[in-house]
Protein backbone atom coordinates (compact mmCIF):
# COMPACT_ATOMS: atom_id res chain seq x y z
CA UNK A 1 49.03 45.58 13.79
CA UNK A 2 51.06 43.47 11.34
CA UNK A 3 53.39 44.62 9.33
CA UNK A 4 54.84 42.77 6.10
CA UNK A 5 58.01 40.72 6.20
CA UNK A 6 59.30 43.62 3.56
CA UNK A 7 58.18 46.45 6.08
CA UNK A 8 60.61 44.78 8.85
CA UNK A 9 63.16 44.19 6.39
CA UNK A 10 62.76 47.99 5.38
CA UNK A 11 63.11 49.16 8.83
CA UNK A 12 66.43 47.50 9.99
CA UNK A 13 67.91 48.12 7.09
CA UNK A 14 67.03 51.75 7.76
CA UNK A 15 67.94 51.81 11.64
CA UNK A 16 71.64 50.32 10.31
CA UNK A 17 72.22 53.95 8.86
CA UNK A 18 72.80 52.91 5.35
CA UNK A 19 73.45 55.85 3.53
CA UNK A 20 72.00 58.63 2.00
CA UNK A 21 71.14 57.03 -1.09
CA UNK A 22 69.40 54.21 0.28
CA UNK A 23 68.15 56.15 3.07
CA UNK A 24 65.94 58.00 0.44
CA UNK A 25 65.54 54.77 -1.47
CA UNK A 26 63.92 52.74 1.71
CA UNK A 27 62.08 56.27 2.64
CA UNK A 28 60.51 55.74 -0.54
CA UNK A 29 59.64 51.76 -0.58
CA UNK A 30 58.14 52.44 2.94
CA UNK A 31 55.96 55.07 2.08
CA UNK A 32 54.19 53.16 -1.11
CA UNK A 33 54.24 49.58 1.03
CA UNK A 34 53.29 50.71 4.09
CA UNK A 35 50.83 53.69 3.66
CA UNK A 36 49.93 53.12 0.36
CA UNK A 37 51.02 56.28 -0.99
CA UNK A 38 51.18 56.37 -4.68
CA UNK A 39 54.63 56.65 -6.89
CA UNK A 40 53.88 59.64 -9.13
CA UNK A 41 52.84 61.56 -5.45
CA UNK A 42 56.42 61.42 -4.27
CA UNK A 43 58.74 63.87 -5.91
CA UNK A 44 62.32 62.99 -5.46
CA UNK A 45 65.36 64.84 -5.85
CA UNK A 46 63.44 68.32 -6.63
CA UNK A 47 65.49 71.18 -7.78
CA UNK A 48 65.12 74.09 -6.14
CA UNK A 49 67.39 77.04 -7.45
CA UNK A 50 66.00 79.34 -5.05
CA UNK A 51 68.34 77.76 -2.51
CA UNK A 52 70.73 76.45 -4.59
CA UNK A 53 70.28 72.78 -3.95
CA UNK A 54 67.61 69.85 -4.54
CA UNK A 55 64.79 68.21 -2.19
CA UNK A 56 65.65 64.71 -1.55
CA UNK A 57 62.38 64.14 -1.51
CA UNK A 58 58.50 66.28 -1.27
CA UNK A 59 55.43 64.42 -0.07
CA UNK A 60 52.77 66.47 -0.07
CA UNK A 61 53.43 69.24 2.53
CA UNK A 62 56.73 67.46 3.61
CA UNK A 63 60.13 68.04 2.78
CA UNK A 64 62.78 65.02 4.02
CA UNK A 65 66.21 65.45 3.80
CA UNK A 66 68.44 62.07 3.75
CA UNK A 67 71.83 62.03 5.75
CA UNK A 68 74.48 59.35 6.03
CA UNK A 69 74.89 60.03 9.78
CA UNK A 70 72.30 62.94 10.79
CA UNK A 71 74.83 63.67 13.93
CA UNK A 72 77.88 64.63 12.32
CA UNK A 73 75.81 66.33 9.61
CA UNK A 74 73.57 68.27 11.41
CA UNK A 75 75.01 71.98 11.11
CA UNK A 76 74.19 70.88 7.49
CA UNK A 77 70.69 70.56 7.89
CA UNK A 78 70.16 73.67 9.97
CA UNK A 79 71.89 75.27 6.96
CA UNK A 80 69.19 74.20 4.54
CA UNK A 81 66.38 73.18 5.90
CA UNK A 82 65.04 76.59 6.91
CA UNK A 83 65.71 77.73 3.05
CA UNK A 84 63.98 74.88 2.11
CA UNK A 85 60.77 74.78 3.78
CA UNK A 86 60.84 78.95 3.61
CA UNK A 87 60.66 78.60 -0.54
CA UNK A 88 58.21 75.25 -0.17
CA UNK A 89 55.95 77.87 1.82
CA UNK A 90 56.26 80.99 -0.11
CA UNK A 91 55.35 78.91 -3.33
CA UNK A 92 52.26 77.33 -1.84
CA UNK A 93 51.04 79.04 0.73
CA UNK A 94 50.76 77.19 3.14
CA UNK A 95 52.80 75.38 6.03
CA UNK A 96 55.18 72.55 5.70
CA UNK A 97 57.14 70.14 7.80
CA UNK A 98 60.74 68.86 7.38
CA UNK A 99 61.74 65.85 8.09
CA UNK A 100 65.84 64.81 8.20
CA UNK A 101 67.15 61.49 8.63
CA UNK A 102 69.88 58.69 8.93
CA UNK A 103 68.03 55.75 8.91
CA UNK A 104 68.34 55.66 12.66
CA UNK A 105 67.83 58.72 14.00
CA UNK A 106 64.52 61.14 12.55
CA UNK A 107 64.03 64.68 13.52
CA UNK A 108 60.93 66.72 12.58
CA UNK A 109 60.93 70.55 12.36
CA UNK A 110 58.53 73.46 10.94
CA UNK A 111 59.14 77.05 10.56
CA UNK A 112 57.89 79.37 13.55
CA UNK A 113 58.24 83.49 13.30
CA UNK A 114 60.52 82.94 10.79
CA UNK A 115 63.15 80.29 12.80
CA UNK A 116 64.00 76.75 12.55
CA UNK A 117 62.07 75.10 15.32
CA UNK A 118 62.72 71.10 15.64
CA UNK A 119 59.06 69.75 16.65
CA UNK A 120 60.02 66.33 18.04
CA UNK A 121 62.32 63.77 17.20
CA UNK A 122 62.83 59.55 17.70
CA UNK A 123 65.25 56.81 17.23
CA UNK A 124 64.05 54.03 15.03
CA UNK A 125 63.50 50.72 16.97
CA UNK A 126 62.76 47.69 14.40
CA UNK A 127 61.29 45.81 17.11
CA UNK A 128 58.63 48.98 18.09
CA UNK A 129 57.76 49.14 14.52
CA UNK A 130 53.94 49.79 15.61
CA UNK A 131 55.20 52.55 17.34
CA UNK A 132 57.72 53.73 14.59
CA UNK A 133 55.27 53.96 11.89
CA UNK A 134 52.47 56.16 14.12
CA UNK A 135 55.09 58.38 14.68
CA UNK A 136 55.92 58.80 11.22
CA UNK A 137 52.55 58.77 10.18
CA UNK A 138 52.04 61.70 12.38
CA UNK A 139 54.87 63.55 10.99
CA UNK A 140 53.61 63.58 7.64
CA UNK A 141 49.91 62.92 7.90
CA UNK A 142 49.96 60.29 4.93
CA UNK A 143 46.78 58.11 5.67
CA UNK A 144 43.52 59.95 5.16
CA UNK A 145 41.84 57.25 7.82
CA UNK A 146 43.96 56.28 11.07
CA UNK A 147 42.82 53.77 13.43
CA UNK A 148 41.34 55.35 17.02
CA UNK A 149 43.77 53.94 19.14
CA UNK A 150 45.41 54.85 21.91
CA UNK A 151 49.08 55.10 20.52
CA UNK A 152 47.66 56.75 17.66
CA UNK A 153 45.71 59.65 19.17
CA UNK A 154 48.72 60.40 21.67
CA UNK A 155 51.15 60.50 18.55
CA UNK A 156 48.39 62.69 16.32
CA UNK A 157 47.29 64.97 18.98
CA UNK A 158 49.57 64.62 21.80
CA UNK A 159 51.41 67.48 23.03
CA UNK A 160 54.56 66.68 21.01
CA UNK A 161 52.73 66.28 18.01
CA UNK A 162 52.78 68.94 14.69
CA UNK A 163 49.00 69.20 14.96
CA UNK A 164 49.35 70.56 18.98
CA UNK A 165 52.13 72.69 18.47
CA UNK A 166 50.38 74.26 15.13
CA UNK A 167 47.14 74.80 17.15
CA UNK A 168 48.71 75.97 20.02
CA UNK A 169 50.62 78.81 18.02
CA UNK A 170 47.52 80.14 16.82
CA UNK A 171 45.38 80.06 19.68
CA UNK A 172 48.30 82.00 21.29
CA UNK A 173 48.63 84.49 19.12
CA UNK A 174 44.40 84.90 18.91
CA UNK A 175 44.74 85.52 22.47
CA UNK A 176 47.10 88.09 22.47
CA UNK A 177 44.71 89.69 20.10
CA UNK A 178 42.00 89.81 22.14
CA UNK A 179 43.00 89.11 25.81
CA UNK A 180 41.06 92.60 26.63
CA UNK A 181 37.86 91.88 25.02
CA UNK A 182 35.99 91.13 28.30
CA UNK A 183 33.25 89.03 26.29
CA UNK A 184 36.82 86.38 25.09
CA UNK A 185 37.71 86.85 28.89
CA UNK A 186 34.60 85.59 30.21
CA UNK A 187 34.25 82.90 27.97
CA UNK A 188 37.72 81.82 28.87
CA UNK A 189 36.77 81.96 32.83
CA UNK A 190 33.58 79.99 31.75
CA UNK A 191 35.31 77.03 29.66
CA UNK A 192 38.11 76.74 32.64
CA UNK A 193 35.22 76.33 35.26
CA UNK A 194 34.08 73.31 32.83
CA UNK A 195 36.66 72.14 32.96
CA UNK A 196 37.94 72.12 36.55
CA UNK A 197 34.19 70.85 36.64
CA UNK A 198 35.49 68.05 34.59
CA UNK A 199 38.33 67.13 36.01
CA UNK A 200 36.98 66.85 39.40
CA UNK A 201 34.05 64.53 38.20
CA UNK A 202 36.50 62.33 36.59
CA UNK A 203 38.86 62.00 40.18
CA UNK A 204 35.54 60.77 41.96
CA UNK A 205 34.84 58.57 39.39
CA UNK A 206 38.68 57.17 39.18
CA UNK A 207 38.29 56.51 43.09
């Protein structure tokens, strides 16, 4: 894929950790140049009184906090990030991602049972910017069509990915519901046949 001479630009002046301000203020450029995302969508520097602080910025279901260096500010964003996303959820309904970030360094997390749970995390790489930009794409879920490509269905769906871990929670706690019901059990016994089935199908065909 190729990116704009802007989107490059964007990106190491991002992984140079330039501050918080222009953190959010590249964040921003990136998102309407590169996926197309639409000004009035992005609300920047939301108040939330709740918590006694403001968003830096909410994107549909995401909340990103900027950082001037994410390290040595990280007890920071365990402080608020939990209140943040809590109030974003109690207010719609619904679950949300944060995102923090230097620049440089980008860290995704989501509530879980009530705790801060950091998803999965990278270290921008202007020369990987293919691989930058699926990431973050999967972090948010900005683009309502994504290209069926490897990189891109690892990043989406992988096992690192928000939509995995979100699935997997709730699968795990439907089993626990019904882990006795000996119809579920038998359908689970039936559907791991498959797919040992499967799997050994695809080893003679790999040979």
């Amino acid at each position: 894929m190729i990116h704009s001479s802007r989107t490059t630009d964007l990106l190491r002046h991002l992984a140079g950790r330039p501050g918080h301000d222009e953190v959010k203020a590249d964040f921003r450029q990136l998102l309407i140049e590169e996926f197309g995302v639409e000004l009035h969508h992005l609300d920047f520097e939301r108040h939330v009184p709740e918590v006694k602080g403001r968003l830096d910025a909410l994107i549909g279901r995401t909340v990103f906090e900027a950082k001037k260096n994410l390290d040595q500010e990280w007890a920071d964003v365990l402080r608020r990030m939990p209140d943040y996303l809590a109030d974003r959820e109690q207010e719609e309904r619904e679950k949300f991602v944060g995102i923090a970030s230097d620049g440089l360094k980008w860290v995704v997390f989501e509530r879980s049972g009530g705790e801060l749970v950091k998803v999965k995390e990278t270290v921008l790489d202007p020369d990987k910017a293919n691989a930058f930009l699926a990431w973050l794409d999967g972090a948010v879920a900005l683009k309502s069509a994504l290209p069926p490509d490897p990189l891109t269905v690892r990043i989406e769906l992988g096992g690192d990915s928000v939509a995995f871990r979100r699935a997997n929670e709730k699968l795990a706690a439907l089993w626990a519901k019904l882990k006795d019901d000996p119809a579920v059990v038998l359908k689970r016994q039936l559907w791991a046949q498959l797919l040992k089935l499967v799997s050994v199908a695809k080893g003679k065909i790999v040979r």
